[in-house]
N, C-alpha and C. Protein backbone atom coordinates (compact mmCIF):
# COMPACT_ATOMS: atom_id res chain seq x y z
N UNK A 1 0.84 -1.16 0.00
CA UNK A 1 0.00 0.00 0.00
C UNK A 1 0.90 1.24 0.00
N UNK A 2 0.90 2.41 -0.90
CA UNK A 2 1.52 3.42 -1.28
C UNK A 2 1.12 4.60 -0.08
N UNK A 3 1.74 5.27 0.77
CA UNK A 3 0.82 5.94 1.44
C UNK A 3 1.01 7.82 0.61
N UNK A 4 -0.87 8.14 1.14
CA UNK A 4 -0.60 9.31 0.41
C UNK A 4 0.57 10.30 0.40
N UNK A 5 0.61 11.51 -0.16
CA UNK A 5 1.42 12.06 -0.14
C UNK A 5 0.84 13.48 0.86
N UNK A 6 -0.30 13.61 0.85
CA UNK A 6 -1.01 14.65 2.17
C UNK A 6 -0.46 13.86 3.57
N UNK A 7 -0.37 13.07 3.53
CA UNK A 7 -0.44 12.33 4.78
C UNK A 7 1.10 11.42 5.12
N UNK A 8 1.82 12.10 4.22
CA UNK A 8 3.55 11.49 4.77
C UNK A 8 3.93 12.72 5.16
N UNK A 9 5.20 12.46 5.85
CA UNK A 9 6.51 13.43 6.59
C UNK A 9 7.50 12.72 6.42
N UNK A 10 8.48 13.65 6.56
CA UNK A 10 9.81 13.47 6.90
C UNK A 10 10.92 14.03 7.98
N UNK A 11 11.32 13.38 8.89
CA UNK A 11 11.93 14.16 9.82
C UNK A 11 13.47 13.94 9.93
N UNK A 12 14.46 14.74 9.68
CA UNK A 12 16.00 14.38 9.57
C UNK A 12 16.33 15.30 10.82
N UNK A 13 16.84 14.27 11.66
CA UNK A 13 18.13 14.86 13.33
C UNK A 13 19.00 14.88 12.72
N UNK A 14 19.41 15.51 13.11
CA UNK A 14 21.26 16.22 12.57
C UNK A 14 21.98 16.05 14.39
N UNK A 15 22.65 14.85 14.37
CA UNK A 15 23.02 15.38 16.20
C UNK A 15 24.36 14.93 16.39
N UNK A 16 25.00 16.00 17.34
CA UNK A 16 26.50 16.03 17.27
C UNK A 16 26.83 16.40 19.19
N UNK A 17 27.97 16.57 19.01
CA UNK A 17 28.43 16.94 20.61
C UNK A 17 29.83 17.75 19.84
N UNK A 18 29.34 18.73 20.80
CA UNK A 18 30.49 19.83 20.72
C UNK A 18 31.82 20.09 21.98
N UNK A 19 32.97 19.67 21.62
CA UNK A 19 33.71 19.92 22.99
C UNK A 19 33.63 18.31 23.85
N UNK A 20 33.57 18.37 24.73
CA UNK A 20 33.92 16.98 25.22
C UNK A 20 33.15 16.81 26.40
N UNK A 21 32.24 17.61 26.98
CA UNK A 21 31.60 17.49 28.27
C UNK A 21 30.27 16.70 27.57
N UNK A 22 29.03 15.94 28.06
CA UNK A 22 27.71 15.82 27.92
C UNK A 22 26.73 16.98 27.90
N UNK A 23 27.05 18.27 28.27
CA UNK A 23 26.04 19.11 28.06
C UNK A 23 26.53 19.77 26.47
N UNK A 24 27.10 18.98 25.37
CA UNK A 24 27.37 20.28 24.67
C UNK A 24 26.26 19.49 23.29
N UNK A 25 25.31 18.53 23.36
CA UNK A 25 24.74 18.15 22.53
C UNK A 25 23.79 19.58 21.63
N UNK A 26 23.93 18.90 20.11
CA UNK A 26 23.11 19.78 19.37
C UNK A 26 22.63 19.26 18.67
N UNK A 27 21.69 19.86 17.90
CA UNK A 27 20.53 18.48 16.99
C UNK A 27 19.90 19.69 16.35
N UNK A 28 20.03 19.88 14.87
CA UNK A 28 19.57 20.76 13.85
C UNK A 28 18.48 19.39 13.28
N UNK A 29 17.11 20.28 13.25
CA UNK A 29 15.98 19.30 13.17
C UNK A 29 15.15 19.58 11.83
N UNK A 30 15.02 19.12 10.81
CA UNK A 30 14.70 19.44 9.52
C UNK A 30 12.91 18.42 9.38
N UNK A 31 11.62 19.41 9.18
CA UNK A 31 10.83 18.17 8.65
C UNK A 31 9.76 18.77 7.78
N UNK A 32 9.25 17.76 7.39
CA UNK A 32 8.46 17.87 6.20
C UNK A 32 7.00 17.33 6.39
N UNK A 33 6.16 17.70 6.43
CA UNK A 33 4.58 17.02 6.43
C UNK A 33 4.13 17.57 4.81
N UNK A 34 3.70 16.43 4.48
CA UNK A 34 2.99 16.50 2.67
C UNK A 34 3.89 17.27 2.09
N UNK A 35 3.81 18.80 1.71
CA UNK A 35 4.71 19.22 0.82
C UNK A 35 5.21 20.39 1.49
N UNK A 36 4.70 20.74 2.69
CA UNK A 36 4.77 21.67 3.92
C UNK A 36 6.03 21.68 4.93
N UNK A 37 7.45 22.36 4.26
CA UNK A 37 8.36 22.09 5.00
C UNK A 37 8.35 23.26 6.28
N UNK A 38 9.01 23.06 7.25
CA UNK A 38 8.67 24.01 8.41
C UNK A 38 10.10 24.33 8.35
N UNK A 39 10.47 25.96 9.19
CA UNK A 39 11.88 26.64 9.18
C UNK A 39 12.19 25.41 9.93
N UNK A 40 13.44 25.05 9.61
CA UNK A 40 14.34 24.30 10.82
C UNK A 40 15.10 24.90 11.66
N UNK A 41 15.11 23.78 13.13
CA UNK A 41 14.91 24.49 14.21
C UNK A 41 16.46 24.10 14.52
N UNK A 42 17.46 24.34 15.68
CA UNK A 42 18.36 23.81 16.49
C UNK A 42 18.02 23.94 17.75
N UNK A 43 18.42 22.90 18.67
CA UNK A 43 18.23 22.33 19.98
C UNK A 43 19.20 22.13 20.72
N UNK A 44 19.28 22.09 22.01
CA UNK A 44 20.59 21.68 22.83
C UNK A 44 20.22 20.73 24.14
N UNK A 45 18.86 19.95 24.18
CA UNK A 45 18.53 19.46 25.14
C UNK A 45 17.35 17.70 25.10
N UNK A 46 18.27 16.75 25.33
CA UNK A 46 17.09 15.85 25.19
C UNK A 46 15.93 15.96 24.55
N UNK A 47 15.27 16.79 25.40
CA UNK A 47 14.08 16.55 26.19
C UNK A 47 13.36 17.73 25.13
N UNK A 48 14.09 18.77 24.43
CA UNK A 48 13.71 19.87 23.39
C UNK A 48 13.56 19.08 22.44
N UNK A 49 14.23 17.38 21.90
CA UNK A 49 14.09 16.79 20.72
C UNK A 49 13.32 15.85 20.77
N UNK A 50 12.76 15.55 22.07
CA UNK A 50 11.35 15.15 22.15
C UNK A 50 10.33 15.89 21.61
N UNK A 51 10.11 16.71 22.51
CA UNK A 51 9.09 17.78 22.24
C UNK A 51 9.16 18.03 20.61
N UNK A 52 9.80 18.22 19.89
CA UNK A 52 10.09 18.12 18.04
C UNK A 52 8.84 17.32 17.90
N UNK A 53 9.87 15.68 18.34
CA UNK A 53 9.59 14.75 17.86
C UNK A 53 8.02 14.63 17.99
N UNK A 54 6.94 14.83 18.95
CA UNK A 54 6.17 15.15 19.60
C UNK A 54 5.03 15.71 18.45
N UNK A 55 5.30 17.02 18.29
CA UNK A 55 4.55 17.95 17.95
C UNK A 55 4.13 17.33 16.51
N UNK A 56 5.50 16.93 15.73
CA UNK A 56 5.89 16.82 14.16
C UNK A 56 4.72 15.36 14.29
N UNK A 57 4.55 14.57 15.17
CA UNK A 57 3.92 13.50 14.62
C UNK A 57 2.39 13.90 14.85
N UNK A 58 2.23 14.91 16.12
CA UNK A 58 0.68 15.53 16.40
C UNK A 58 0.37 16.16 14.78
N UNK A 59 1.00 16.92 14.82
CA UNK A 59 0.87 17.61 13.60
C UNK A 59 0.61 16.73 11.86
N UNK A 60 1.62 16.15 11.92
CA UNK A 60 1.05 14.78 10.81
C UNK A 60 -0.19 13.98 11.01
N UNK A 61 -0.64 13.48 12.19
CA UNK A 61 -1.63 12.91 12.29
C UNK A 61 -2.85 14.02 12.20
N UNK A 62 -2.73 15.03 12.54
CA UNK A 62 -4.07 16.28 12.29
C UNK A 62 -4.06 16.84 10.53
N UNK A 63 -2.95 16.49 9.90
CA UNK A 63 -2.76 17.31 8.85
C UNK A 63 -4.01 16.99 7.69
N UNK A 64 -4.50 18.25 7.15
CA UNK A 64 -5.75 17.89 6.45
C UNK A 64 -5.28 16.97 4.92
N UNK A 65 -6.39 16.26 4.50
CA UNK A 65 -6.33 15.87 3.92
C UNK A 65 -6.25 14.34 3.86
């Protein structure tokens, strides 16, 4: 089964560590719902690339069409 094209996404993490401690994580977050790309964002916290992750799938599952 082909799924539509209103109703796909795409989400690309970009995630790195800067410097050598555990707080220096970063994650440039790129996504796409149907043909609707959103500005991409950067992050520095777990719990901020949840919340992404979060929204981007609320948002796909509400998306019209």
């Amino acid at each position: 089964m082909e799924p539509s094209e209103q109703r796909t996404g795409t989400m690309i993490l970009r995630a790195w560590l800067e410097g050598d401690q555990p707080d220096t994580l970063r994650v440039r977050i790129l996504s796409i719902i149907g043909q609707d790309q959103a500005v991409p964002i950067a992050v520095s916290l777990p719990e901020a690339v949840h919340e992404a992750v979060q929204h981007w799938l609320e948002d796909l599952l509400n998306h019209p069409g």
